[in-house]
N, C-alpha and C. Protein backbone atom coordinates (compact mmCIF):
# COMPACT_ATOMS: atom_id res chain seq x y z
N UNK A 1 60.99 82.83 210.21
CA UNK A 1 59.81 83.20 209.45
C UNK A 1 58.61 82.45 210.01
N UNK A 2 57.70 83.21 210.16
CA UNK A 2 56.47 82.74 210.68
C UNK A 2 55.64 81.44 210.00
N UNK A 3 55.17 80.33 210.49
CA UNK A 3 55.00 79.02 210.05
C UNK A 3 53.35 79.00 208.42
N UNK A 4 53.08 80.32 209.38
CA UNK A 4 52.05 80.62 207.54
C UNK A 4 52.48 81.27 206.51
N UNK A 5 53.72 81.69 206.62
CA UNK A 5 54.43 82.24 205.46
C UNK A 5 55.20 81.17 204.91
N UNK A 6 55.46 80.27 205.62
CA UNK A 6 56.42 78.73 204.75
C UNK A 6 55.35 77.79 203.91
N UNK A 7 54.32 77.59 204.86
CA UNK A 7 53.34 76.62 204.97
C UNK A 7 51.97 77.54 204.00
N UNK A 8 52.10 78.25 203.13
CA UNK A 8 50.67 78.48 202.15
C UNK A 8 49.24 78.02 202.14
N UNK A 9 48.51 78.47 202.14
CA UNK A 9 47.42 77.27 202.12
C UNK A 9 47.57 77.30 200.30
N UNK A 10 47.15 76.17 200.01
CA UNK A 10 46.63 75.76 198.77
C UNK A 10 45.39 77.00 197.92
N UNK A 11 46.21 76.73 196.99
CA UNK A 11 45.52 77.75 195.30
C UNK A 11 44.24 77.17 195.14
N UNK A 12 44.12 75.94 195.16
CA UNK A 12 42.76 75.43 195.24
C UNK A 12 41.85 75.69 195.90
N UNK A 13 42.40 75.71 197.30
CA UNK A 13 41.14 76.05 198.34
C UNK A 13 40.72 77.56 198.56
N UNK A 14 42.06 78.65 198.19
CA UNK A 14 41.46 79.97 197.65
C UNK A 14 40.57 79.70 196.58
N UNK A 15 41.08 79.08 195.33
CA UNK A 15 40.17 79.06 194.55
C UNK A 15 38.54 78.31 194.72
N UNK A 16 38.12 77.97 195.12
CA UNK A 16 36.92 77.39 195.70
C UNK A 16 36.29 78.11 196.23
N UNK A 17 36.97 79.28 197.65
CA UNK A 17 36.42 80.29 198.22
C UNK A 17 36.17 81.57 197.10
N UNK A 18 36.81 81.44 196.90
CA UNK A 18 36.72 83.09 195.52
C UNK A 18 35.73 82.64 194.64
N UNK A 19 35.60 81.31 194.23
CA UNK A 19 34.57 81.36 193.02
C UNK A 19 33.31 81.21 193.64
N UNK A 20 33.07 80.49 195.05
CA UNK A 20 31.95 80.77 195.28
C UNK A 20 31.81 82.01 196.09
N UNK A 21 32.37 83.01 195.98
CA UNK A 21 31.96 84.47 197.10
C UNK A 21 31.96 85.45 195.99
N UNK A 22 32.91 85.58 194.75
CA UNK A 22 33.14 86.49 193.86
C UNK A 22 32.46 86.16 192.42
N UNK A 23 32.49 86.80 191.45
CA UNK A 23 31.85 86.63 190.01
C UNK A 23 33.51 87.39 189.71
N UNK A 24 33.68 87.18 188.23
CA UNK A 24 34.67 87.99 187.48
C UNK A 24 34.38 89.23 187.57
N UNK A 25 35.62 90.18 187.59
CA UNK A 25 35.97 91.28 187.99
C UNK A 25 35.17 92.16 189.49
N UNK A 26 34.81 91.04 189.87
CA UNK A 26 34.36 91.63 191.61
C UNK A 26 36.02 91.54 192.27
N UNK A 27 35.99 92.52 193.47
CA UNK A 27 36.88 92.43 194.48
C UNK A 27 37.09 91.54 195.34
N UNK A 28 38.40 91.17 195.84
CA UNK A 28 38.86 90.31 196.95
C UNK A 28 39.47 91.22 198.41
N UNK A 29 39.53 90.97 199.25
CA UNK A 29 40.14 92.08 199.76
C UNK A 29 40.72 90.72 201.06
N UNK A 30 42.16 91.07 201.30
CA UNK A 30 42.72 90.47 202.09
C UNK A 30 43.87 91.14 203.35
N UNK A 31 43.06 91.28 204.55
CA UNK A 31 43.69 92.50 204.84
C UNK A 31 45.60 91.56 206.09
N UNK A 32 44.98 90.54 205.90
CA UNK A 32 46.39 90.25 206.38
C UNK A 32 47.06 89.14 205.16
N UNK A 33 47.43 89.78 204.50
CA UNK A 33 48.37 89.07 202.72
C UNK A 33 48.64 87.98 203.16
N UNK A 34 50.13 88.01 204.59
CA UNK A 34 50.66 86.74 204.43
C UNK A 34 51.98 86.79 203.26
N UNK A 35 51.62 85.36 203.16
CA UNK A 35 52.62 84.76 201.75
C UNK A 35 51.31 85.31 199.97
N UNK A 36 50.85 86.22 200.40
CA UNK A 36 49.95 86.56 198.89
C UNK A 36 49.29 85.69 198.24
N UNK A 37 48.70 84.67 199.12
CA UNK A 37 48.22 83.27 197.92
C UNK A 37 47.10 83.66 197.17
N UNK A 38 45.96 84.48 198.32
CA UNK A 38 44.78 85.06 197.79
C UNK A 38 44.74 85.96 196.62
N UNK A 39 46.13 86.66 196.68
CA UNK A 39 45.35 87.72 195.70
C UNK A 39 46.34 86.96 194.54
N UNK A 40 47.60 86.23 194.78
CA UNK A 40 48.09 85.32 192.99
C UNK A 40 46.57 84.52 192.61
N UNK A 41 45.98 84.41 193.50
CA UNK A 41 44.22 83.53 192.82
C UNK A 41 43.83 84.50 191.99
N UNK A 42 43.20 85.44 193.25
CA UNK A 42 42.29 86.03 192.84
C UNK A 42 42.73 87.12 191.30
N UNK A 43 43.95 87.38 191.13
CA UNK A 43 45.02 87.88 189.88
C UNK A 43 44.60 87.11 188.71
N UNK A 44 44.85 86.16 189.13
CA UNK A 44 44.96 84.42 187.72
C UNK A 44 43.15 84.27 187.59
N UNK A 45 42.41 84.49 188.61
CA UNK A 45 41.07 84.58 188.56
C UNK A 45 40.44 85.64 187.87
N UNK A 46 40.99 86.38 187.55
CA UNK A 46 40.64 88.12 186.83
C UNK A 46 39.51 88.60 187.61
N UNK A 47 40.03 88.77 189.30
CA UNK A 47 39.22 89.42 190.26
C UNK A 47 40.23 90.82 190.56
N UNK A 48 39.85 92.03 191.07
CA UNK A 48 40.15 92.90 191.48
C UNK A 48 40.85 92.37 192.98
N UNK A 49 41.34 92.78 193.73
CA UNK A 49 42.19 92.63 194.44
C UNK A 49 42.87 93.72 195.48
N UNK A 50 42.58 93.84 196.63
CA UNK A 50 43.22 94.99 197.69
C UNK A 50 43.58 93.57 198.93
N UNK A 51 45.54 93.81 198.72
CA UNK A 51 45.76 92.97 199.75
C UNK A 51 46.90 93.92 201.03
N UNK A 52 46.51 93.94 202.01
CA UNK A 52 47.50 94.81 202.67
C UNK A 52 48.03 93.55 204.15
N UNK A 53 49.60 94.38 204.18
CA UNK A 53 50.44 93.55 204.93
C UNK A 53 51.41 94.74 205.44
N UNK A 54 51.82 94.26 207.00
CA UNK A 54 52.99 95.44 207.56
C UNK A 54 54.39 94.49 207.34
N UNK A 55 55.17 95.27 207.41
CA UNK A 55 56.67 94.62 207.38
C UNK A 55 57.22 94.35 205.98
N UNK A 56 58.58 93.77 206.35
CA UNK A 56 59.23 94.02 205.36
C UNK A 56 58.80 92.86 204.50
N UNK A 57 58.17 92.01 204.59
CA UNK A 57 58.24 90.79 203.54
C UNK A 57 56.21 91.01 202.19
N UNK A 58 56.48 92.20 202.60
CA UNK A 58 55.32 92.86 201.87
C UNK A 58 56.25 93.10 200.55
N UNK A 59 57.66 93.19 200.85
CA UNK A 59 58.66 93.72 199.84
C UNK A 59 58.79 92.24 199.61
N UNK A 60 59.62 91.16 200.55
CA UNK A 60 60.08 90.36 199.47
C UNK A 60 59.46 89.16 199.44
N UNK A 61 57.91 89.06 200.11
CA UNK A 61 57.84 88.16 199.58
C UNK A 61 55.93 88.45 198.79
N UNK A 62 55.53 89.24 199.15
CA UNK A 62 54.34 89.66 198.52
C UNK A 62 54.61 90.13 197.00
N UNK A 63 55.06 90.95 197.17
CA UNK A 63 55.80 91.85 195.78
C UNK A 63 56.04 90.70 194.74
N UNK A 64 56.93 90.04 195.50
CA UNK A 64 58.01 88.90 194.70
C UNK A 64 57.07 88.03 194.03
N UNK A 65 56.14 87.71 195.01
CA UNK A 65 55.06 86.51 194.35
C UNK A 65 53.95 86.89 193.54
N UNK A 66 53.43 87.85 193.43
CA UNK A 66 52.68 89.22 192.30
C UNK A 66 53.52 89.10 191.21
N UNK A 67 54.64 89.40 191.54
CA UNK A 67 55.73 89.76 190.25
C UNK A 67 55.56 88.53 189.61
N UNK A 68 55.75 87.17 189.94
CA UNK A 68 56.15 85.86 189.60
C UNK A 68 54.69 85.27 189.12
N UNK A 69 53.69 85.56 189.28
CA UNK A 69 52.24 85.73 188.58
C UNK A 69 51.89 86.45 187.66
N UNK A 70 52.56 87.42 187.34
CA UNK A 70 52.35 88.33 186.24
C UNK A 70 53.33 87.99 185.15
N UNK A 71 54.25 87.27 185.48
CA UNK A 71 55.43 87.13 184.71
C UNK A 71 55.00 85.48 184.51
N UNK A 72 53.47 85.30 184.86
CA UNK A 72 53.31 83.68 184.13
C UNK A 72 53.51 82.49 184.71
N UNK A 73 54.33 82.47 186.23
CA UNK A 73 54.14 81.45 187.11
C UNK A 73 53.05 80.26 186.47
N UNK A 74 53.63 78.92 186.79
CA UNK A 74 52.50 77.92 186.43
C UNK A 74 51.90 76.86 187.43
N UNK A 75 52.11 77.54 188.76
CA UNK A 75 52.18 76.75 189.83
C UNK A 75 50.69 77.14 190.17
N UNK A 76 50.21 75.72 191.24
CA UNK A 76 49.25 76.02 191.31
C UNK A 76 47.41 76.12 190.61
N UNK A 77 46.93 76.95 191.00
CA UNK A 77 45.93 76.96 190.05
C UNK A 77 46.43 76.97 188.46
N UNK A 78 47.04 77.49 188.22
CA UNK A 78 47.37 77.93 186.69
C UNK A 78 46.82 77.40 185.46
N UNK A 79 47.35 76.12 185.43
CA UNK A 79 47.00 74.97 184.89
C UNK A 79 45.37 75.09 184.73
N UNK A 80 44.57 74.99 185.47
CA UNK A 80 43.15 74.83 185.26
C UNK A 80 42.65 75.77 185.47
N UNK A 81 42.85 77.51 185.17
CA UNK A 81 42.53 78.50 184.95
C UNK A 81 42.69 78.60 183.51
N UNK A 82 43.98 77.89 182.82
CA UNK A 82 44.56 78.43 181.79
C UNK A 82 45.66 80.02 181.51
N UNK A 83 46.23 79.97 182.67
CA UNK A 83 46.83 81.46 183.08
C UNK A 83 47.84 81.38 182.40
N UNK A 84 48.10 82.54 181.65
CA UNK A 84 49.36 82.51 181.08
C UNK A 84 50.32 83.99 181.25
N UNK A 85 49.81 84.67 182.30
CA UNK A 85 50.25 85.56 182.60
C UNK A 85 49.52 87.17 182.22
N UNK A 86 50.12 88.02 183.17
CA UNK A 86 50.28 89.24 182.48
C UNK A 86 49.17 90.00 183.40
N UNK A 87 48.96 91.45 182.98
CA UNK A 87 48.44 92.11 184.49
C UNK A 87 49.20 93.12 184.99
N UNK A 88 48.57 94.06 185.98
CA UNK A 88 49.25 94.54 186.84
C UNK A 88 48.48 94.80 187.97
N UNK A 89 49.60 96.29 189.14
CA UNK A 89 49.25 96.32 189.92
C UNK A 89 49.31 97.59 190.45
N UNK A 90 49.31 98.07 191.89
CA UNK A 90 49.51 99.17 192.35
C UNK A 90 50.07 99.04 193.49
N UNK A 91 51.00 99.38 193.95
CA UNK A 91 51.83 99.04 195.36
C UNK A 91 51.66 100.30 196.15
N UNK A 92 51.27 100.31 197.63
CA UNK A 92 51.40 101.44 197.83
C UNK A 92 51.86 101.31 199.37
N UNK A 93 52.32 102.65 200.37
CA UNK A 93 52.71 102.33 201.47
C UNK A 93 51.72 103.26 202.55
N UNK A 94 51.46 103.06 203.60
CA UNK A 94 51.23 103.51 204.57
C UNK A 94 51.83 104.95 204.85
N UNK A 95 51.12 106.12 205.11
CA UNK A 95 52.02 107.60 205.29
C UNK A 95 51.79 107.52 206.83
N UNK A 96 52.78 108.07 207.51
CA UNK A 96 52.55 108.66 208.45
C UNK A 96 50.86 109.44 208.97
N UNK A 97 50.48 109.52 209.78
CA UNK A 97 49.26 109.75 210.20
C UNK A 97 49.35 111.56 209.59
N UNK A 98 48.39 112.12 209.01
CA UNK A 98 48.23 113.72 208.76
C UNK A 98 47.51 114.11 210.46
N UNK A 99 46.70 113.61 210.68
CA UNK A 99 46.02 114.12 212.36
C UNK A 99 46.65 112.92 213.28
N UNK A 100 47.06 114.01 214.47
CA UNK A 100 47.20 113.17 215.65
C UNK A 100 46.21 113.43 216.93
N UNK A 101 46.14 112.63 217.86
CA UNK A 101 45.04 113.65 218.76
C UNK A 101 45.97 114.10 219.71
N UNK A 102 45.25 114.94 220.29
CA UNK A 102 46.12 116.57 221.23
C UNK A 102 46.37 115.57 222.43
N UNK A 103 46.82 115.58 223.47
CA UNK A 103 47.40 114.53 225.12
C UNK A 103 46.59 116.11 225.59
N UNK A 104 46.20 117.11 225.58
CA UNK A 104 45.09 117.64 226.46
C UNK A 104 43.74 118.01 226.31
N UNK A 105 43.09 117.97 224.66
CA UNK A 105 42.23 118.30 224.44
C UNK A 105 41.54 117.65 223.96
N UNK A 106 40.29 116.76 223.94
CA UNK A 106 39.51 115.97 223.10
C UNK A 106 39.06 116.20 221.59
N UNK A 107 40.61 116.78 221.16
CA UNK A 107 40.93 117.33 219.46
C UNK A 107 41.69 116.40 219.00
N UNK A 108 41.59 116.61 217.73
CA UNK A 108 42.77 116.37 216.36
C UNK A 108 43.38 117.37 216.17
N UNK A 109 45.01 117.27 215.68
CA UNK A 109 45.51 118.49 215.33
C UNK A 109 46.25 117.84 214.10
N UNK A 110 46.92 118.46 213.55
CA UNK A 110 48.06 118.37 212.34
C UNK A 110 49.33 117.71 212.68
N UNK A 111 49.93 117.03 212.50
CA UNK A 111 50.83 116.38 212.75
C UNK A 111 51.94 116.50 212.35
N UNK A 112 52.68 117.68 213.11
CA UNK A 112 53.96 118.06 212.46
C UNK A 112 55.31 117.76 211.87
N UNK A 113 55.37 116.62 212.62
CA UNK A 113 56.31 115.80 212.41
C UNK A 113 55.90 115.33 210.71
N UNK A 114 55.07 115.15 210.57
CA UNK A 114 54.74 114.34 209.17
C UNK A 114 54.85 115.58 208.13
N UNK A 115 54.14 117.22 208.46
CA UNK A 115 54.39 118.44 208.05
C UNK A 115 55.95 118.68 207.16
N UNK A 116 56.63 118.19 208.19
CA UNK A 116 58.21 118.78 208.20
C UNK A 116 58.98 117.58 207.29
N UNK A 117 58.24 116.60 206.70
CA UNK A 117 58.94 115.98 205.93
C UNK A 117 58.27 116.03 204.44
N UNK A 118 57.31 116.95 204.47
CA UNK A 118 56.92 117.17 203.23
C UNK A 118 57.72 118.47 202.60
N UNK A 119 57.50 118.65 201.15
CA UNK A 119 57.95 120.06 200.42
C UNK A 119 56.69 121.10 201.23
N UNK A 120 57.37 122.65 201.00
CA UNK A 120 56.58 123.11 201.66
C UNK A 120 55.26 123.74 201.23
N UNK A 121 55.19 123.38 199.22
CA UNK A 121 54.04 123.41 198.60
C UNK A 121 53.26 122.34 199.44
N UNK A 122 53.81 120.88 199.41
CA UNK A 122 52.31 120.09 199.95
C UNK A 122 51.86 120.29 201.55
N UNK A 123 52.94 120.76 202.05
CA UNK A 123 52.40 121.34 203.97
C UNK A 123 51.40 122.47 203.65
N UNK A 124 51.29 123.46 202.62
CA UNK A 124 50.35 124.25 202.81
C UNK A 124 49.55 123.41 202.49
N UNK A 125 48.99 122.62 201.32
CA UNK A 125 48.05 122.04 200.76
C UNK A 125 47.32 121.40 201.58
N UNK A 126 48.20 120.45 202.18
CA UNK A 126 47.80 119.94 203.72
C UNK A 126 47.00 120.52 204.84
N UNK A 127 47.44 121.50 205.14
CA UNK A 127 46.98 122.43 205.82
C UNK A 127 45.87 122.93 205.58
N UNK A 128 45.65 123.54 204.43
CA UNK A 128 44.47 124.20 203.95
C UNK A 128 43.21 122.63 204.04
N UNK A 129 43.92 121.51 203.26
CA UNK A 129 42.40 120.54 203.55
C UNK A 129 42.16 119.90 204.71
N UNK A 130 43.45 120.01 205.53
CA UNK A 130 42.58 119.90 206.68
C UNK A 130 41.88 120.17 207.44
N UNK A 131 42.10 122.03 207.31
CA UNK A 131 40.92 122.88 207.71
C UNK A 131 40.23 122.83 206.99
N UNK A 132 40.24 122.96 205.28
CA UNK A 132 38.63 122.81 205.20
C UNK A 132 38.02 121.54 205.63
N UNK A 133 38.34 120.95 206.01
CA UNK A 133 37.67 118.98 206.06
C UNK A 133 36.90 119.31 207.53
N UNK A 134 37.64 120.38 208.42
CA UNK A 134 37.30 120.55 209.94
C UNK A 134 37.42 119.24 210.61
N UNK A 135 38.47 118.74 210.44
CA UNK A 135 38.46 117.25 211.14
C UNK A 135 37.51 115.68 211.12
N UNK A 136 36.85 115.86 209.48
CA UNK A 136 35.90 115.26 209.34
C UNK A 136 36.35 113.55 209.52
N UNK A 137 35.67 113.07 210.27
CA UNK A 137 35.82 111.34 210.16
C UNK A 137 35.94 110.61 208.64
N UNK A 138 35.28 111.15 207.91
CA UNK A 138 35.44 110.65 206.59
C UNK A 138 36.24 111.60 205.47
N UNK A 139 37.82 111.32 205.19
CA UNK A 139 38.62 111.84 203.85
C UNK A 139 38.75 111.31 203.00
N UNK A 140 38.94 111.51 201.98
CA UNK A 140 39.54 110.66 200.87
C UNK A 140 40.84 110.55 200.93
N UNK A 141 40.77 108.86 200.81
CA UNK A 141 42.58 108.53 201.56
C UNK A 141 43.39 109.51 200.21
N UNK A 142 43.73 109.22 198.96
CA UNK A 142 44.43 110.37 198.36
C UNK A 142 44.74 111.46 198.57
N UNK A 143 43.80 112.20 198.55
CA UNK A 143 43.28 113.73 198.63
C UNK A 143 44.37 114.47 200.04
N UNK A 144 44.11 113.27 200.86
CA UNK A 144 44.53 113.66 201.81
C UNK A 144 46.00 112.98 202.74
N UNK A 145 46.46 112.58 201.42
CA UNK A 145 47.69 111.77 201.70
C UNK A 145 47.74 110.67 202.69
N UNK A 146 46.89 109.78 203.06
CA UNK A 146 46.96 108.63 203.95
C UNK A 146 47.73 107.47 203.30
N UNK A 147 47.36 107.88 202.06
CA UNK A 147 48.43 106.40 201.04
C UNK A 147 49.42 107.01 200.08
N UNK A 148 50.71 106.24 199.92
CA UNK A 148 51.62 107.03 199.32
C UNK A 148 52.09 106.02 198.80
N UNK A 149 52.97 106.35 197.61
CA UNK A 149 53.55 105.86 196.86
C UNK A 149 55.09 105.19 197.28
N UNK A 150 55.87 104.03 197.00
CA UNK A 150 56.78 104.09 197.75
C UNK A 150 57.94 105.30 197.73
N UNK A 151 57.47 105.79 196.38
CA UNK A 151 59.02 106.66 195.80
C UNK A 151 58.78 108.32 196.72
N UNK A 152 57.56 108.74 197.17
CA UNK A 152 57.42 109.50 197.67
C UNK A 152 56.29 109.60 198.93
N UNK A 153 56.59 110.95 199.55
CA UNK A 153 56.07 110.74 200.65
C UNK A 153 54.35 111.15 200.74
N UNK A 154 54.16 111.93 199.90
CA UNK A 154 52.78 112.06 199.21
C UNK A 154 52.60 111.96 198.29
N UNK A 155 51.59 111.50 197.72
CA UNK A 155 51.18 111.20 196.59
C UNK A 155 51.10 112.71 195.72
N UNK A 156 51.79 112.83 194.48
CA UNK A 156 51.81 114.42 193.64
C UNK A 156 50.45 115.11 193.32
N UNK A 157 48.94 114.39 193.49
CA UNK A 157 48.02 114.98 193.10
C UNK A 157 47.13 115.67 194.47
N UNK A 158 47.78 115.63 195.14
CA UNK A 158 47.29 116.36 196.50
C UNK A 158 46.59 117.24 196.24
């Protein structure tokens, strides 16, 4: 295991950075999690929170330590927040790419592979917004399935 996932930095010194960058209920955003120290702060801090991480310890040890903050953990800041738990969250995973670019044409196309593992209600759905979108640089990650849920492969409000 990698020596910043054993080795944490200190709740304190998140906390110091968060209170002077954030106000209550502003966002934190931490795009490499780690061991999750930032966002158990910024949680116990009653800040909003987007923390993203690849691999498997997004499962056991991000998850795990969210879970163990919500369920009241007293480690740490706790104590001089006054945290006594409770909260939630939203977990979500990475989908497969919907556009890939073409190896001959300076295009985007549809990405079939990702097509063929959907039902074949959401491949039309798919289909249809990606033509209407015409390949636009800016989607709405939902709308357009870039983020998914773990239990499925698109999100049901497509």
């Amino acid at each position: 295991m990698p020596t910043h996932l054993i080795l944490p930095k200190p709740e304190k010194l998140i906390k110091y950075i968060v209170s002077i960058c954030t106000d209550e209920g502003d966002y934190v955003l931490d795009s490499f999690l780690g061991s999750a120290t930032s966002i158990a702060v910024a949680h116990k801090m009653n800040r909003k929170y987007i923390g993203v991480e690849l691999g498997d310890h997004a499962y056991t040890l991000c998850k795990v330590r969210l879970d163990t903050v919500i369920n009241g953990e007293q480690g740490g800041i706790s104590k001089e927040v006054d945290w006594q738990g409770g909260g939630g969250y939203h977990f979500y995973e990475l989908a497969p790419s919907l556009l890939v670019k073409n190896d001959k044409l300076p295009i985007y196309q549809i990405n079939l592979h990702t097509l063929s593992r959907c039902s074949v209600r959401q491949s039309a759905r798919l289909r249809a917004s990606a033509i209407s979108h015409r390949m636009c640089s800016t989607v709405t990650l939902r709308r357009n399935g870039l983020f998914t849920s773990p239990r499925s492969l698109l999100t049901p409000d497509i």
